[in-house]
N, C-alpha and C. Protein backbone atom coordinates (compact mmCIF):
# COMPACT_ATOMS: atom_id res chain seq x y z
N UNK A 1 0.96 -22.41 3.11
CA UNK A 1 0.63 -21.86 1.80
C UNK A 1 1.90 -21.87 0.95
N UNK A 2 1.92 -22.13 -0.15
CA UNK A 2 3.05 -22.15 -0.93
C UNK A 2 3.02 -21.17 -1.61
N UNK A 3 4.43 -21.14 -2.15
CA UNK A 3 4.13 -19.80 -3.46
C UNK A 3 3.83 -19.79 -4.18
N UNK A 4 3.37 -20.36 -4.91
CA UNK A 4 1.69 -20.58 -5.72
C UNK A 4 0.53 -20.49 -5.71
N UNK A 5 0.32 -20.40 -4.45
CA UNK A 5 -0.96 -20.22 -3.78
C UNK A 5 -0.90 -19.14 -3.31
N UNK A 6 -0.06 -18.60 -2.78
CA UNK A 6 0.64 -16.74 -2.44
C UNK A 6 0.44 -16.50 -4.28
N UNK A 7 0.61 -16.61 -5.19
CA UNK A 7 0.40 -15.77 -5.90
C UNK A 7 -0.91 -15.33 -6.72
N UNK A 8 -1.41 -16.77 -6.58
CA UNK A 8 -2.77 -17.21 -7.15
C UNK A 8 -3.70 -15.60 -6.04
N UNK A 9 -3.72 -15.96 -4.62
CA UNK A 9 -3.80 -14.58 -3.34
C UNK A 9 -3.79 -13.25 -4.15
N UNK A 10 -2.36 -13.10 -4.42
CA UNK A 10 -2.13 -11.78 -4.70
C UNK A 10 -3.15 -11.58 -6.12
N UNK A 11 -3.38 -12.06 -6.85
CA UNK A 11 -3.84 -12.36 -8.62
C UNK A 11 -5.62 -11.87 -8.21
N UNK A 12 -6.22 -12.48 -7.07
CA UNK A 12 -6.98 -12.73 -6.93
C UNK A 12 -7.51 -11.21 -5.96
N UNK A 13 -6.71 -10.76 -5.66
CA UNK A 13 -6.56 -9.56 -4.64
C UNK A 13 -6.16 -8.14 -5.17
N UNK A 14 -5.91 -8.58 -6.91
CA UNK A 14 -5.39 -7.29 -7.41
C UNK A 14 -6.52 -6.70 -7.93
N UNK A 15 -6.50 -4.89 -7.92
CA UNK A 15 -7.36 -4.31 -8.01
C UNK A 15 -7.27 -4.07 -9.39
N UNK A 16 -8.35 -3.85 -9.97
CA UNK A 16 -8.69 -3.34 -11.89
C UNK A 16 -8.22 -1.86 -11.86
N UNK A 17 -8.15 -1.68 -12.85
CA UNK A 17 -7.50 -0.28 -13.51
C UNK A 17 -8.81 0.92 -12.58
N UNK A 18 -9.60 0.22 -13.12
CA UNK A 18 -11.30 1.49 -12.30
C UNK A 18 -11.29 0.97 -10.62
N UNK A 19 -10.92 0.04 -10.23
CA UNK A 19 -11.14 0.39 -8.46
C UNK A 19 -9.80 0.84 -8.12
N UNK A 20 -8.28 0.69 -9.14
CA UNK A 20 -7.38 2.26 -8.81
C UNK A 20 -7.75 3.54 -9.04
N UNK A 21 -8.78 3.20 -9.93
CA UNK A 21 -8.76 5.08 -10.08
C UNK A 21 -9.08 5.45 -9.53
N UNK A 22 -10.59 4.80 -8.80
CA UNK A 22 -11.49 5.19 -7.57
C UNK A 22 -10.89 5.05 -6.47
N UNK A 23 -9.96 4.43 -5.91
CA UNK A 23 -8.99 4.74 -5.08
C UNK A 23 -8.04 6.02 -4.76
N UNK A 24 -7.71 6.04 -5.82
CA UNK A 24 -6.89 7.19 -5.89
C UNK A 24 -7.33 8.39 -5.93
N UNK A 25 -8.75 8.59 -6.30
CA UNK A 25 -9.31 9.80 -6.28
C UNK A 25 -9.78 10.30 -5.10
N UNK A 26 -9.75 9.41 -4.05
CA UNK A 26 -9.99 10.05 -2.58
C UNK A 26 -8.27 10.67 -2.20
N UNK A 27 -8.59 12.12 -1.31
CA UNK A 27 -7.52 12.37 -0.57
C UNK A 27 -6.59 11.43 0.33
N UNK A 28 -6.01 11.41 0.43
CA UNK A 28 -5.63 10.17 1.21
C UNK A 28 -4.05 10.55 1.49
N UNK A 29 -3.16 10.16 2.64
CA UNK A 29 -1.43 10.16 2.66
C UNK A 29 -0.70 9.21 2.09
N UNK A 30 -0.12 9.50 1.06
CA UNK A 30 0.85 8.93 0.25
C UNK A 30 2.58 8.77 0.78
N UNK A 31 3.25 7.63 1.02
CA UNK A 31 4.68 7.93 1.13
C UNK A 31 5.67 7.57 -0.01
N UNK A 32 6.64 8.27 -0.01
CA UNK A 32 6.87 8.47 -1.26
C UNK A 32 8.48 8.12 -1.01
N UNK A 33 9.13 7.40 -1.36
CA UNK A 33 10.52 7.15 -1.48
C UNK A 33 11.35 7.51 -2.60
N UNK A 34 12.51 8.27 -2.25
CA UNK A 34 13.93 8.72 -3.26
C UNK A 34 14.83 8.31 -2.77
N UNK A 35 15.95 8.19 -3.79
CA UNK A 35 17.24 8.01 -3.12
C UNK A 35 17.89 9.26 -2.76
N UNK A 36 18.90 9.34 -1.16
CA UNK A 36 19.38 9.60 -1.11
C UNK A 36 21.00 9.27 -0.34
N UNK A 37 22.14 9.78 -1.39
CA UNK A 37 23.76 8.99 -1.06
C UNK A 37 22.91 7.76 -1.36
N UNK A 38 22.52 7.13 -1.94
CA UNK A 38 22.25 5.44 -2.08
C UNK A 38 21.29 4.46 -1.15
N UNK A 39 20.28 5.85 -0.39
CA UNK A 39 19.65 5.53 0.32
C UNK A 39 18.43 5.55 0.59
N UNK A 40 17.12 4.78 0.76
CA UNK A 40 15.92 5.36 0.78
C UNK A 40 15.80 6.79 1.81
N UNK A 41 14.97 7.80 0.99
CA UNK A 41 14.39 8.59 1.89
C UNK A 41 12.98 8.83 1.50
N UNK A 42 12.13 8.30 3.12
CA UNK A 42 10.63 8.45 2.72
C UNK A 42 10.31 9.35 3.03
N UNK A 43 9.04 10.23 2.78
CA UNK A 43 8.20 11.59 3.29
C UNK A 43 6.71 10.89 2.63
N UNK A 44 6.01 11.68 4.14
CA UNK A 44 4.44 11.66 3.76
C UNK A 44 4.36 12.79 2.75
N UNK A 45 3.43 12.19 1.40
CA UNK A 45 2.87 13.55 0.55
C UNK A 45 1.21 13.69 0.30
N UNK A 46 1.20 14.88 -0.18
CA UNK A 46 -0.61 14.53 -0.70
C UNK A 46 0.00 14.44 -2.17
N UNK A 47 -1.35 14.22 -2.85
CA UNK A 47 -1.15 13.65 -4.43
C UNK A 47 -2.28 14.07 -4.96
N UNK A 48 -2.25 13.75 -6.08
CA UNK A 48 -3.27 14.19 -7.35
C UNK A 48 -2.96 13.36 -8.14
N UNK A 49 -4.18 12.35 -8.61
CA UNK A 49 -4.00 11.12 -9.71
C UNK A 49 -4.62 11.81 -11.01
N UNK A 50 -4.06 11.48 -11.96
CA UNK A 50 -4.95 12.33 -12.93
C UNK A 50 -5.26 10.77 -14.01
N UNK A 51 -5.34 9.74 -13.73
CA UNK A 51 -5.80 8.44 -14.24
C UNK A 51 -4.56 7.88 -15.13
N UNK A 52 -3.32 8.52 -14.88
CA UNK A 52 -2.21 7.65 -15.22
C UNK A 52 -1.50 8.31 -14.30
N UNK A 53 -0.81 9.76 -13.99
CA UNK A 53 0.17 10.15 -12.95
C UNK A 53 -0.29 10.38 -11.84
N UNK A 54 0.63 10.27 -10.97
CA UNK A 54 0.87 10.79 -9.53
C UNK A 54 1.58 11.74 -9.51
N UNK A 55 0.93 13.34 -9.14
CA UNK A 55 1.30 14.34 -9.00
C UNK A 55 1.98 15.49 -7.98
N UNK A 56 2.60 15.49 -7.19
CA UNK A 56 3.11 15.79 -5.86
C UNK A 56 3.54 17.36 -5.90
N UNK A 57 2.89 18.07 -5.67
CA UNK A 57 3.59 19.72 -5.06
C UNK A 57 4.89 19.72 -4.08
N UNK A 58 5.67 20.09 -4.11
CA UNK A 58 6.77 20.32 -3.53
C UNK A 58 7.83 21.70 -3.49
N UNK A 59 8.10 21.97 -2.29
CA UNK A 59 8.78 23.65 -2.20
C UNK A 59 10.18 22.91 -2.98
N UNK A 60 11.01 23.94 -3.59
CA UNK A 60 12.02 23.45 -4.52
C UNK A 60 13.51 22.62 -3.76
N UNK A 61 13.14 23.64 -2.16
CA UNK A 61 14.41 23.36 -2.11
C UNK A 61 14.31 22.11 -0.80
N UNK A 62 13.22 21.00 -1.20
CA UNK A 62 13.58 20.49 0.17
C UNK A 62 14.28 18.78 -0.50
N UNK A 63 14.60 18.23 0.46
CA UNK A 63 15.84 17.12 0.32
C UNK A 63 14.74 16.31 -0.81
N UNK A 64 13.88 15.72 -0.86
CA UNK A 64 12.82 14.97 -1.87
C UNK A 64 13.25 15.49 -3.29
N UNK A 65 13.16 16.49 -3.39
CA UNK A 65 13.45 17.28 -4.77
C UNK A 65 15.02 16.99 -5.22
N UNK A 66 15.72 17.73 -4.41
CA UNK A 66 16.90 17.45 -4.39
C UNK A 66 17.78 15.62 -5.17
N UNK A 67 16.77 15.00 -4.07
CA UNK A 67 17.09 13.82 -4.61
C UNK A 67 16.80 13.64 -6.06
N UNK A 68 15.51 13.87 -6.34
CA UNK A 68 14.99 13.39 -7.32
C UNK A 68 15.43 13.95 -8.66
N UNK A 69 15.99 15.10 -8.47
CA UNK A 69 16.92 15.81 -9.60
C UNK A 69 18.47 14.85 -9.79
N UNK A 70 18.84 14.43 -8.95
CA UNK A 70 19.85 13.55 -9.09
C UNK A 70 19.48 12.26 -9.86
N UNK A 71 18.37 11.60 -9.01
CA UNK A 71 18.22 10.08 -9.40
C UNK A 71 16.38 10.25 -9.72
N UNK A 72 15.70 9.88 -10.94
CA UNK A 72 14.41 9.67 -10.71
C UNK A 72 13.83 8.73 -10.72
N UNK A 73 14.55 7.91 -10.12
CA UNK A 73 13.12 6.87 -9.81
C UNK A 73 12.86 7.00 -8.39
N UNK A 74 11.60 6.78 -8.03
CA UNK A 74 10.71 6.76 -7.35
C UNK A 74 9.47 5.93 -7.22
N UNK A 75 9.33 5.36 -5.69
CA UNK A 75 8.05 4.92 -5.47
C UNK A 75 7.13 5.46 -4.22
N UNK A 76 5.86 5.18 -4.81
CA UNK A 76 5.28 5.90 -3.93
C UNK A 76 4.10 4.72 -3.30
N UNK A 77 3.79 4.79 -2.04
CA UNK A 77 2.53 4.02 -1.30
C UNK A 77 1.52 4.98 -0.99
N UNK A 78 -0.10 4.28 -1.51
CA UNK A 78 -0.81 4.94 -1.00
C UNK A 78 -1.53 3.75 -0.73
N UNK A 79 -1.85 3.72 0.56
CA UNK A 79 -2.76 2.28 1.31
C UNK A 79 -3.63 2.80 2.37
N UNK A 80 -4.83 1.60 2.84
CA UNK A 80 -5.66 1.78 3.66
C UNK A 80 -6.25 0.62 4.72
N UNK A 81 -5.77 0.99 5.70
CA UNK A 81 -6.19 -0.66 6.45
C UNK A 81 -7.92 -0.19 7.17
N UNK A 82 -8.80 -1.16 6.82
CA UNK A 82 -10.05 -0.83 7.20
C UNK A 82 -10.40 -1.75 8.59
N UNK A 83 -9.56 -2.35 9.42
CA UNK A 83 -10.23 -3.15 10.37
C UNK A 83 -9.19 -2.50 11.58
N UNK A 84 -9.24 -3.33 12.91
CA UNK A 84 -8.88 -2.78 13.94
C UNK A 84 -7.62 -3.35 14.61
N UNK A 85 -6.43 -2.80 15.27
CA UNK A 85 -5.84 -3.76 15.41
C UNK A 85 -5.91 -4.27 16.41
N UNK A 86 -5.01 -5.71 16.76
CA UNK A 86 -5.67 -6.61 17.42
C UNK A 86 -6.51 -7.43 16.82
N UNK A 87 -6.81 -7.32 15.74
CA UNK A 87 -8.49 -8.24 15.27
C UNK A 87 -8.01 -8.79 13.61
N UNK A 88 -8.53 -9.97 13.36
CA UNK A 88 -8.25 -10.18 12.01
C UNK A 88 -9.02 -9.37 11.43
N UNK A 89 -9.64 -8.21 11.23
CA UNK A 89 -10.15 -7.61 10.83
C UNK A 89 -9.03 -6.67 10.03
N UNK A 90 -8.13 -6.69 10.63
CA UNK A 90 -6.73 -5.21 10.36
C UNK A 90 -6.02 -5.79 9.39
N UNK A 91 -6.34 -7.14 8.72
CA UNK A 91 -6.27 -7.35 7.59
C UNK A 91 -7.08 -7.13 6.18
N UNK A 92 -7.66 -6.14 6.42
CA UNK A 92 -8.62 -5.71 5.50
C UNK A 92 -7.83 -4.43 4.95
N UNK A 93 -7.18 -4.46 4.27
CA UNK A 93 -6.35 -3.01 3.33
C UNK A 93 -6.50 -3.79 2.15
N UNK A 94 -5.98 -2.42 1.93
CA UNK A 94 -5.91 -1.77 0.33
C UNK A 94 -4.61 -0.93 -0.13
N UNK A 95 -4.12 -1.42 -1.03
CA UNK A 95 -3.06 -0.41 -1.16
C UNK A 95 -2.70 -0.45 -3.08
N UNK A 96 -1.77 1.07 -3.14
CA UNK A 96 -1.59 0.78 -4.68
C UNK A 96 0.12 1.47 -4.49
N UNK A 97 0.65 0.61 -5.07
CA UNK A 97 1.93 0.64 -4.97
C UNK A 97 2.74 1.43 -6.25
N UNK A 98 3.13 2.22 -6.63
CA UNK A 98 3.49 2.57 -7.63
C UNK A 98 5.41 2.87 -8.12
N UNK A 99 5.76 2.18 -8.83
CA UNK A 99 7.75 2.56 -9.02
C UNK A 99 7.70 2.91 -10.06
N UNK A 100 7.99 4.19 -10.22
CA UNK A 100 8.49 5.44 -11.45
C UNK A 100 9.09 6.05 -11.83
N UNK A 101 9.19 6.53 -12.48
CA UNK A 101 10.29 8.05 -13.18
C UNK A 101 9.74 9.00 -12.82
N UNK A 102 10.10 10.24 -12.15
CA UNK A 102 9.78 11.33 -12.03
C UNK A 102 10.38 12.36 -12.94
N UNK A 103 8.89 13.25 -13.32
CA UNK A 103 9.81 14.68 -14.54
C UNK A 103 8.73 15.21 -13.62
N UNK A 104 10.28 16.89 -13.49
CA UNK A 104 9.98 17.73 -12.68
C UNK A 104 9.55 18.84 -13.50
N UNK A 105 8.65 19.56 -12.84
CA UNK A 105 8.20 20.81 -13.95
C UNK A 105 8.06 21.54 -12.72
N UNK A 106 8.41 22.92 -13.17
CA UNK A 106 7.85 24.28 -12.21
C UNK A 106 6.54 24.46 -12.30
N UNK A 107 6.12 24.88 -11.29
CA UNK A 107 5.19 25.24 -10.98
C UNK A 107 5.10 26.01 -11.70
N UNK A 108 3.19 26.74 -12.40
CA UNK A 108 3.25 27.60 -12.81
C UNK A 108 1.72 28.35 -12.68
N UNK A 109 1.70 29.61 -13.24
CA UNK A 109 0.21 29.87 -12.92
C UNK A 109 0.03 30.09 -11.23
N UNK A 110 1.48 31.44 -10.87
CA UNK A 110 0.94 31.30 -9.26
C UNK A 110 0.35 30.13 -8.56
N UNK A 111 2.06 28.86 -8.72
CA UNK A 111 1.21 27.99 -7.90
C UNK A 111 0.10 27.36 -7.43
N UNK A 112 -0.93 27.71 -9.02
CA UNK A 112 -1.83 26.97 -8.17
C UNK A 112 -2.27 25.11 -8.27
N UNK A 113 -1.90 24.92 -8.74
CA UNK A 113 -1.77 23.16 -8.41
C UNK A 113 -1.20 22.83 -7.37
N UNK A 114 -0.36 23.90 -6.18
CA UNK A 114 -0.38 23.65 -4.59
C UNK A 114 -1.33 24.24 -4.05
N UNK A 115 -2.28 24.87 -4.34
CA UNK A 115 -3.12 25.82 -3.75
C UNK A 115 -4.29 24.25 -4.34
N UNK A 116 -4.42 24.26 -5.58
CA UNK A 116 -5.67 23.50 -6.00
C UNK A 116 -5.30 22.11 -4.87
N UNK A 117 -3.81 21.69 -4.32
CA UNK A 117 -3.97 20.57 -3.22
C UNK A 117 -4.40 20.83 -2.07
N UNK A 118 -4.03 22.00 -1.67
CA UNK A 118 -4.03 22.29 -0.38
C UNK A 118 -5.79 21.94 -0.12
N UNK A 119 -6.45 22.74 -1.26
CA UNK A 119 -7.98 22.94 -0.95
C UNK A 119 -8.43 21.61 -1.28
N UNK A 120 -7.87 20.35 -1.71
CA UNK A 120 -9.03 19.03 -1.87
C UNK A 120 -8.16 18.13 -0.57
N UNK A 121 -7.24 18.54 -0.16
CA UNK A 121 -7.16 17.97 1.40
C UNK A 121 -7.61 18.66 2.81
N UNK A 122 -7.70 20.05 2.66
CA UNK A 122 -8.08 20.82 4.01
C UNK A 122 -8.92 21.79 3.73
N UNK A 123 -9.69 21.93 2.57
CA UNK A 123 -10.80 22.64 2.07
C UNK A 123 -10.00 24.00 1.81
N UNK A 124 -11.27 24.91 1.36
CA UNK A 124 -11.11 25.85 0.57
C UNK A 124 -10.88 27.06 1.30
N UNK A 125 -10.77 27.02 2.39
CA UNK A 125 -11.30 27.98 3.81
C UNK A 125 -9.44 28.15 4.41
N UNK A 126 -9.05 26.77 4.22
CA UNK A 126 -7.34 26.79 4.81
C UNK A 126 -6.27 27.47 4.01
N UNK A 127 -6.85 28.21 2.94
CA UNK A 127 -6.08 29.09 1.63
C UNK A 127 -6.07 30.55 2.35
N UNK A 128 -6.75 30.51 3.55
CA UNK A 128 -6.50 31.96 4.09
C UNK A 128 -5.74 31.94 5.36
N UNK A 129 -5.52 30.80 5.60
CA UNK A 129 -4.46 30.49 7.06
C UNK A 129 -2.74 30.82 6.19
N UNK A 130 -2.58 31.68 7.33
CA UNK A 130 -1.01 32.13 7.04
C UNK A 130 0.28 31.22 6.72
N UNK A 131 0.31 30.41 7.60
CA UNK A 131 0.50 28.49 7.04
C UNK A 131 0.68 28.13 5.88
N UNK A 132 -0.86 27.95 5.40
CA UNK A 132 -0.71 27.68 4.16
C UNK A 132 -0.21 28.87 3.26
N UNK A 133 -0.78 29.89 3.42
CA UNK A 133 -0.26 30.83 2.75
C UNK A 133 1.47 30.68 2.17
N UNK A 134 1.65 30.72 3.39
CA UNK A 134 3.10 30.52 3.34
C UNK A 134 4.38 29.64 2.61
N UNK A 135 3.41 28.36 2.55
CA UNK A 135 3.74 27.05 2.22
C UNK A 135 3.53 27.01 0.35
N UNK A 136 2.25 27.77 0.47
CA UNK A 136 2.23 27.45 -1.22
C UNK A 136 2.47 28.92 -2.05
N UNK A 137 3.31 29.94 -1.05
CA UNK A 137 3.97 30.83 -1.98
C UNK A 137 5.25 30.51 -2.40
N UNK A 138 5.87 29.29 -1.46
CA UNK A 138 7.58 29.11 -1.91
C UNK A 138 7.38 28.53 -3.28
N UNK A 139 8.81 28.98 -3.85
CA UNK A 139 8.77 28.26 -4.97
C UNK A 139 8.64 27.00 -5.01
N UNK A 140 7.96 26.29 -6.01
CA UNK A 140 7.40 24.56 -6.01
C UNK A 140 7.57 24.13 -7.30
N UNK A 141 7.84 22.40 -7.02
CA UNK A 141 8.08 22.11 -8.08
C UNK A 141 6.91 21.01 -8.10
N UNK A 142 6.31 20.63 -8.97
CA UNK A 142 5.35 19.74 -9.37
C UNK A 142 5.93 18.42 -9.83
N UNK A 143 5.88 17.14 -9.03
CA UNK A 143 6.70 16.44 -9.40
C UNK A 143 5.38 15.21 -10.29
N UNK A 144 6.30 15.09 -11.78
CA UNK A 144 4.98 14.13 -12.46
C UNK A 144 5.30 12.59 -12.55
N UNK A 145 4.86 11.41 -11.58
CA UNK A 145 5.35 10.46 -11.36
C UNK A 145 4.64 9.42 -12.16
N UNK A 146 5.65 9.17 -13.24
CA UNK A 146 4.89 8.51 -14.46
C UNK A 146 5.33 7.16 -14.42
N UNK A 147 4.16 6.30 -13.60
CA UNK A 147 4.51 4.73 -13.25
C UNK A 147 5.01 3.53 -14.42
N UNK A 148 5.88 2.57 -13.63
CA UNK A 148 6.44 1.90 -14.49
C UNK A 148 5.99 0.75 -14.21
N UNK A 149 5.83 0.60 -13.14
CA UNK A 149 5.26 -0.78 -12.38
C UNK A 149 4.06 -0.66 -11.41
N UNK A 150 3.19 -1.15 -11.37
CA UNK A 150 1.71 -0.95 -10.45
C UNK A 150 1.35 -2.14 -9.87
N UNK A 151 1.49 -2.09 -8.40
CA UNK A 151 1.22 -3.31 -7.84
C UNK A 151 0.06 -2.58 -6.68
N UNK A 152 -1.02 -4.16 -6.29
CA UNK A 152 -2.04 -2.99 -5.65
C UNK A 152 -2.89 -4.90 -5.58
N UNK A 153 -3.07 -4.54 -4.23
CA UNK A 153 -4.33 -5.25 -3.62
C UNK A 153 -5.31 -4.64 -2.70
N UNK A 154 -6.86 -5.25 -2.87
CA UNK A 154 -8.24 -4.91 -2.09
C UNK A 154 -8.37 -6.53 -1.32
N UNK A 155 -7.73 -6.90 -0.19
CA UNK A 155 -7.63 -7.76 0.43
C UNK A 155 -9.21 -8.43 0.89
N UNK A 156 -9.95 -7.21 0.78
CA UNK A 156 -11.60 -7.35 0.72
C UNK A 156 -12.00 -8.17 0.13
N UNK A 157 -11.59 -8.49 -1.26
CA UNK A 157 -12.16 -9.09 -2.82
C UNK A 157 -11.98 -10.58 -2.52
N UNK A 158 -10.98 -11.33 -1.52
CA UNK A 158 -10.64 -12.15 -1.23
C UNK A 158 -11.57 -13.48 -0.09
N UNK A 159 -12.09 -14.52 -0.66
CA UNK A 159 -12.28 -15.05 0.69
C UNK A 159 -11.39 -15.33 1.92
N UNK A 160 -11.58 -14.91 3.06
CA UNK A 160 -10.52 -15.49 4.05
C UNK A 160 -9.73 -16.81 3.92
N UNK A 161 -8.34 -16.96 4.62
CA UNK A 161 -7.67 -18.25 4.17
C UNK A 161 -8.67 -19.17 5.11
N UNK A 162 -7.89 -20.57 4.86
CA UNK A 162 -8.88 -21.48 5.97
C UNK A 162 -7.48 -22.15 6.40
């Protein structure tokens, strides 16, 4: 395959603005890269798409934040492989790739945009586990990841190579 034909692939594999949104509106684990000293640092996050940002709850003082007050750009992966591995099947993903600027805002309104995450990933019932409790009383910062670049294939949409 040449790289022309790799791109024609990718062109042909990229998802529309509406099968990201519908993507993104399922819960799903996001990883999210900052720099830190000049270095990637990834963490799994949950998210909240609101049909242009990626929204991330975060306690204030952990290294992610930290970074991101220094340096904001940021990217984040949220993908899905639908087949098995071992099988050409485990080539069946999906993913939406996003590299951004992050603006940080406090939390406000008693936290609840960590409380409103907590409950659309582990329901409404896990707001009384001490855990969570715990987790979404620290102070938080809401990080608003306002994309610069969007890359994203449904490998589905594709006929197989030959």
């Amino acid at each position: 395959m040449s790289a022309k034909d790799l791109r024609k692939f990718m062109i042909a594999a990229a998802m529309s603005k509406g099968e990201i949104d519908e993507f993104l509106s399922v819960p799903r684990i996001a990883r999210m890269a900052s720099i830190m000293d000049g270095k990637p640092h990834i963490v799994p996050v949950w998210f909240y798409y609101d049909g242009t940002n990626i929204i991330v709850s975060t306690p204030k003082d952990t290294r992610k934040a930290k970074n991101l007050q220094n340096n904001p750009n940021v990217s984040i992966v949220i993908d899905v492989v639908e087949g098995k591995p071992g099988d050409l099947s485990f080539l069946n993903g999906k993913a939406v790739i996003i590299e951004g600027i992050v603006e940080i805002r406090d939390e406000i309104d008693n936290n609840s945009f960590a409380r409103k995450t907590y409950e659309r990933y582990v329901g409404k019932a896990a707001l009384d586990s001490p855990f969570v409790q715990f987790s979404v009383n620290m102070p938080r910062y809401m990080l608003v990841i306002k994309p610069v670049k969007i890359i994203s294939w449904d490998f589905n949409k594709v006929p197989p190579l030959e």
